[in-house]
Protein backbone atom coordinates (compact mmCIF):
# COMPACT_ATOMS: atom_id res chain seq x y z
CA UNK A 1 -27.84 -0.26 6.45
CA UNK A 2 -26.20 -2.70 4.78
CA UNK A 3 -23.39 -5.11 6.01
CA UNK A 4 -20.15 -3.54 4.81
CA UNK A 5 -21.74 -0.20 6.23
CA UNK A 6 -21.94 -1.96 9.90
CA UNK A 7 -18.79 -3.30 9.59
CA UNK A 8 -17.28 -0.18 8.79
CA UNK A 9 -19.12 1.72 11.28
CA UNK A 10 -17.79 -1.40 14.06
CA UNK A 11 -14.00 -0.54 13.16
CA UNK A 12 -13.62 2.87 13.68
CA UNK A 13 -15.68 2.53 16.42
CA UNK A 14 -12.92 0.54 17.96
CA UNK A 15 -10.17 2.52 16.48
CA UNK A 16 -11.99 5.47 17.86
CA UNK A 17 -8.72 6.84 19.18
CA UNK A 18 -6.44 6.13 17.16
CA UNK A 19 -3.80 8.86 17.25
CA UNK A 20 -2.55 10.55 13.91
CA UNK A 21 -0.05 12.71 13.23
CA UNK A 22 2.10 13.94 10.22
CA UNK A 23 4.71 10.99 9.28
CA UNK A 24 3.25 7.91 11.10
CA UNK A 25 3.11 5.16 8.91
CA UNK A 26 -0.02 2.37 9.16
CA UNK A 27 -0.62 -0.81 7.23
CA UNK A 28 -4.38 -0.13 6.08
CA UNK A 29 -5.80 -2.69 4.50
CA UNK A 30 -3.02 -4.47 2.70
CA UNK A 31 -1.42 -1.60 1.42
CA UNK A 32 1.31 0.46 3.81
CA UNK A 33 0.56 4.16 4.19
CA UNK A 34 2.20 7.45 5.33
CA UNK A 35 0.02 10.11 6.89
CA UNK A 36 1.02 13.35 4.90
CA UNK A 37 -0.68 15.62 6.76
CA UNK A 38 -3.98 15.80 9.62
CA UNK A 39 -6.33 18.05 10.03
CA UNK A 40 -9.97 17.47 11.88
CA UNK A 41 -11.90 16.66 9.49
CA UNK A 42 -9.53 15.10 6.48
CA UNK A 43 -6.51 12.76 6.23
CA UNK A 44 -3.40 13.00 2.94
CA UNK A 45 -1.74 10.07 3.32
CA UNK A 46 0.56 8.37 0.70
CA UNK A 47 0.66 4.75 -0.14
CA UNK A 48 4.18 3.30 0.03
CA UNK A 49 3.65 0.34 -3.04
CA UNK A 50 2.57 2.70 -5.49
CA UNK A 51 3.64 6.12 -4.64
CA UNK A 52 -0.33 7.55 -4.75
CA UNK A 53 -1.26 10.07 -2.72
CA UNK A 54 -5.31 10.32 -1.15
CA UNK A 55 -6.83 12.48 0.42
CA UNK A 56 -10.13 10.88 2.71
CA UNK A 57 -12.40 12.02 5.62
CA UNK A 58 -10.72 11.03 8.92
CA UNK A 59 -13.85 8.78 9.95
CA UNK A 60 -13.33 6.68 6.40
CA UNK A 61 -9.25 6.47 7.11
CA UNK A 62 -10.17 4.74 10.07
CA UNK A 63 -12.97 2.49 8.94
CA UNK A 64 -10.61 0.42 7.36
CA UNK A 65 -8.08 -1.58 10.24
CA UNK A 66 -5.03 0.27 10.62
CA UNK A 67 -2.19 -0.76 12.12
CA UNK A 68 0.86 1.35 13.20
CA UNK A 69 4.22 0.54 11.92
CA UNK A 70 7.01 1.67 14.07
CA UNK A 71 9.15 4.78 12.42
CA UNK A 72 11.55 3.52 9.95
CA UNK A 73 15.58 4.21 10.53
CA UNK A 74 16.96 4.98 7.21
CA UNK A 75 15.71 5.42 3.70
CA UNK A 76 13.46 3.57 1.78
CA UNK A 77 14.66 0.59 -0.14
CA UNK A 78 15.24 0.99 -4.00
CA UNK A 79 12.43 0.05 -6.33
CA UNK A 80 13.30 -2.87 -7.42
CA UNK A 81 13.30 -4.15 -3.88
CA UNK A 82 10.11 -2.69 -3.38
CA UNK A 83 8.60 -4.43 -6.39
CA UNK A 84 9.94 -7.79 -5.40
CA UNK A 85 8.49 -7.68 -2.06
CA UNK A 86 5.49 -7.35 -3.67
CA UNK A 87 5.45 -9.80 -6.75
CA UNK A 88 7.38 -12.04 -5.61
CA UNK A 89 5.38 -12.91 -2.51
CA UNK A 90 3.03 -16.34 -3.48
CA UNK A 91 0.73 -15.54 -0.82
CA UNK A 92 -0.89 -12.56 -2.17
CA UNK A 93 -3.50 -12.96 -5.19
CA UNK A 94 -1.89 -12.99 -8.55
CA UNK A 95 -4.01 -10.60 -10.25
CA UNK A 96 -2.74 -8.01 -7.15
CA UNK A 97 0.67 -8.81 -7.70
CA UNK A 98 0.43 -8.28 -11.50
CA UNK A 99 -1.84 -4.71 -10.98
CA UNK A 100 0.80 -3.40 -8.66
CA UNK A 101 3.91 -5.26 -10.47
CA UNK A 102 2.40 -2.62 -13.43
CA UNK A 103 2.15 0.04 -11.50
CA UNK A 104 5.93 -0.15 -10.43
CA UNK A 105 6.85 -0.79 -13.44
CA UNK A 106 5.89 2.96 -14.65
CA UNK A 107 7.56 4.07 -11.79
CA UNK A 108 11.14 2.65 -13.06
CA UNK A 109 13.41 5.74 -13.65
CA UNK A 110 16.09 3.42 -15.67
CA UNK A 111 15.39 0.99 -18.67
CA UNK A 112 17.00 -1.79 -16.64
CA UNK A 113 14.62 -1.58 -13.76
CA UNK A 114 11.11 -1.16 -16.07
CA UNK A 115 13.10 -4.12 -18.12
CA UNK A 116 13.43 -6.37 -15.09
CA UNK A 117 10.38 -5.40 -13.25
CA UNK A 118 8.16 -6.55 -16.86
CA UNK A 119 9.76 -9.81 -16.95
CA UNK A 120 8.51 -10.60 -13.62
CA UNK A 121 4.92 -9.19 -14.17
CA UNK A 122 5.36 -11.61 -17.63
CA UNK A 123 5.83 -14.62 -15.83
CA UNK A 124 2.98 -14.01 -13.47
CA UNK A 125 0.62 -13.66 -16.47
CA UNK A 126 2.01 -16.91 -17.81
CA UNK A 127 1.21 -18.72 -14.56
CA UNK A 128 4.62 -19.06 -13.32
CA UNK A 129 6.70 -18.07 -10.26
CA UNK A 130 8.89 -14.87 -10.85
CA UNK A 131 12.46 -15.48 -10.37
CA UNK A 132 14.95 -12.95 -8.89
């Protein structure tokens, strides 16, 4: 076995019973998640940067840590608040902010937003600070 395998096989021991249910939302990993549906074997769950929906064996959605975030009141924030919160935070890795900074970017309905979202992504790739 090797050591990410024992690792892995550690967590979701511990997270053994961890609840899940249609519309909880978990930080796993470093990305935030929305279960889109359980069954017993298999987990669709949607991640909240990037829009992507995945589809993974209930043992390997656990495997990972996963935290619960409480319900949120309201509606999601617009994109461009969304992609801030992500590229404009100096503690994550720059090549992370730039990947997802890209992947926001195709998610822009209006010229303005993909516009704005770009120059950001720009000035990462030039090693500087984005600013809003």
């Amino acid at each position: 076995m090797t050591i990410k395998g024992d690792i892995e096989r550690d967590v979701r021991t511990r997270q053994r019973g961890v609840r899940l249910k249609k519309g909880d939302q978990f930080w796993r990993g470093l990305d935030l998640v929305t279960v889109d549906s359980v069954t017993a074997k298999e987990v669709v769950f949607t991640v909240m940067s990037t829009g992507r929906k995945e589809k993974v064996e209930r043992r390997d959605f656990v495997s990972r840590a996963v935290t619960r975030v409480p319900e949120p009141t309201g509606q999601a924030a617009p994109l461009l608040d969304r992609a801030w919160a992500i590229v404009g935070t100096k503690s994550l890795p720059r090549s992370y902010r730039i990947t997802l900074g890209r992947k926001m970017m195709k998610l822009a309905s209006e010229p303005a937003e993909k516009q704005k979202i770009q120059s950001w992504v720009y000035a990462l790739r030039m090693d500087r600070e984005p600013k809003r």
